[in-house]
Structures are given as C-alpha cells and as structure tokens.
Protein backbone atom coordinates (compact mmCIF):
# COMPACT_ATOMS: atom_id res chain seq x y z
CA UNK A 1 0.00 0.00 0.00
CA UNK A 2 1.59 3.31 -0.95
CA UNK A 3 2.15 5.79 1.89
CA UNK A 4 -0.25 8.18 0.10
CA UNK A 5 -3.12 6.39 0.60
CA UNK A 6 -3.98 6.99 3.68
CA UNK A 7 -3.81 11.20 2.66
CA UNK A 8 -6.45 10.39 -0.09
CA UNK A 9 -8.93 7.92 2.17
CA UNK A 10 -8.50 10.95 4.85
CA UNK A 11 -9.34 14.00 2.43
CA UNK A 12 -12.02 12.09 0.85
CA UNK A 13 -13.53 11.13 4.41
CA UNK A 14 -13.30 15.39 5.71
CA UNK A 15 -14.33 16.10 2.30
CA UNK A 16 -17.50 13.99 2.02
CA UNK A 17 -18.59 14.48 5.79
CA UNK A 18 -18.24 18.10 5.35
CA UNK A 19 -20.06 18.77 2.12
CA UNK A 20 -23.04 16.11 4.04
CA UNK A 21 -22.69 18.21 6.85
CA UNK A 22 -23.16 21.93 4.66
CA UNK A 23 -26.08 20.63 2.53
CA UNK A 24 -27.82 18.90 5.59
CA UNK A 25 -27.15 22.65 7.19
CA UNK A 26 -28.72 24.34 3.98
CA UNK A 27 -31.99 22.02 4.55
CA UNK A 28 -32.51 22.60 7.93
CA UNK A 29 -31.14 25.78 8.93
CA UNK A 30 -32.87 28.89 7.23
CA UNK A 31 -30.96 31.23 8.21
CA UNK A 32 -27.80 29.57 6.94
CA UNK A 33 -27.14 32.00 3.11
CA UNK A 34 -24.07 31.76 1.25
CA UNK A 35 -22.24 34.62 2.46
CA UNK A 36 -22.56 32.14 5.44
CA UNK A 37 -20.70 29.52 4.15
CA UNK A 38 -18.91 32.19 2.67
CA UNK A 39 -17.39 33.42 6.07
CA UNK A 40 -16.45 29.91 6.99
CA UNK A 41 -14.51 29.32 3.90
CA UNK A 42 -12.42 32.86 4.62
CA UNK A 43 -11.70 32.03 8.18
CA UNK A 44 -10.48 28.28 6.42
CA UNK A 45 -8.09 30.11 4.03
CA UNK A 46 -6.68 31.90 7.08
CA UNK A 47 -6.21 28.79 9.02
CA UNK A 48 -4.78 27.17 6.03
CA UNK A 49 -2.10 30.26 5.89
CA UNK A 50 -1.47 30.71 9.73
CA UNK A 51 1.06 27.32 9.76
CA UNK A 52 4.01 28.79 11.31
CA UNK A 53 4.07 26.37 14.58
CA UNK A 54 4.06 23.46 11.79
CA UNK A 55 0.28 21.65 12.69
CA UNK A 56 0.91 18.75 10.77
CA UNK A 57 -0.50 16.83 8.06
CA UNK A 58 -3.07 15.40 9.23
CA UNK A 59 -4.15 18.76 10.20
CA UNK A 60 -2.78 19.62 6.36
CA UNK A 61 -5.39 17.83 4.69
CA UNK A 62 -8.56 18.56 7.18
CA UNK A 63 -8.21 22.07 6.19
CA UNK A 64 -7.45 21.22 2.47
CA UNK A 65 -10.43 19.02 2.08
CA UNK A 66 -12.86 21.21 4.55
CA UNK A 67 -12.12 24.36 1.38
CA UNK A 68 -12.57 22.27 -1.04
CA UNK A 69 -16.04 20.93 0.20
CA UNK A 70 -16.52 24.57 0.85
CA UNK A 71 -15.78 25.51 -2.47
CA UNK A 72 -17.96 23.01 -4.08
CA UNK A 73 -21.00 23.97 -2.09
CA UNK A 74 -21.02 27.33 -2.38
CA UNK A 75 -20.59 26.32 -6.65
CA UNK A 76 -23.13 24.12 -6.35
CA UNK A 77 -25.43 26.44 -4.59
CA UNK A 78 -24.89 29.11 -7.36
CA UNK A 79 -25.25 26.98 -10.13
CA UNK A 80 -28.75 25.81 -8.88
CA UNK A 81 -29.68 29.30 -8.26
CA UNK A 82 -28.60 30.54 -11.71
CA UNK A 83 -30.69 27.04 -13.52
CA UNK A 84 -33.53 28.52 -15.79
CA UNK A 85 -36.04 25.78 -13.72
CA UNK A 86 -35.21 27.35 -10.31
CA UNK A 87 -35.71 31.06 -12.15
CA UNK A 88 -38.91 29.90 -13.10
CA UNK A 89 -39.98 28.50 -10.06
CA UNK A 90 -38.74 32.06 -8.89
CA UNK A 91 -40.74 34.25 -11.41
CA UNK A 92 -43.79 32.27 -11.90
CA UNK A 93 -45.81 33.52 -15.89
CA UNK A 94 -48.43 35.43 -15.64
C-alpha cells in the first residue's frame, strides 16, 4: 500500500462528511445563506495560511479538504440558483 493512501482515504472522508454536513445545514437551517458559508470558507483560508508552529499533516489535509467541500457547495449552490427551472420556479408567468 503506498504511503499516500492513507492522505487520499483521509481528504475524501473530511471532504465527504463536510459537504453532508453543509447541505444537511442548507436544509434545515434557514438562516444559513451563502455569504454564510462564505465566512467559513475565509476564516479556512486563514487557518490554512497561519502554519508557522508546523500543525501537521493530518491537520494539512482537514483544512485542504474542509475548502474544497466549501468551495464546491457554495458552486453548487450558485449553479442551482442561476438554472432557468429554479428562475422559473422564482418568477412564476403570468
């Protein structure tokens, strides 16, 4: 078994439970908007930057995988809201 593989299993794991975790939010939490998410995902790029005690990489690839579930949320959420169906559920014809 390469050395690596335990880096992928563990980003995919953080990256799945997050992005469960963010839509389940979305669902039951109305108050929860993108600029939300948004927040979280600034305050992630921060953590990712502030490294100079040396977390580790386990730590490494939490935050890696908790942006990129991030990132693909808040994507996903804009692409839905931009679909011509959800604009017409939006703007109903006269």
């Amino acid at each position: 078994m390469p050395l690596s593989d335990w880096k992928e299993r563990k980003f995919d794991h953080v990256y799945r439970s997050c992005l469960d975790s963010l839509r389940r939010q979305r669902r039951m939490d109305p108050s929860f908007t993108p600029e939300t998410a948004r927040g979280v995902l600034e305050h992630l790029y921060v953590q990712e930057g502030n490294d100079w005690t040396g977390r580790g990489e386990v730590q490494d690839i939490q935050i890696e995988a908790s942006i990129a579930a991030y990132e693909r949320f808040l994507a996903d959420w804009a692409a839905e809201s931009a679909s011509p169906e959800n604009k017409e559920s939006l703007c109903p014809s006269k």
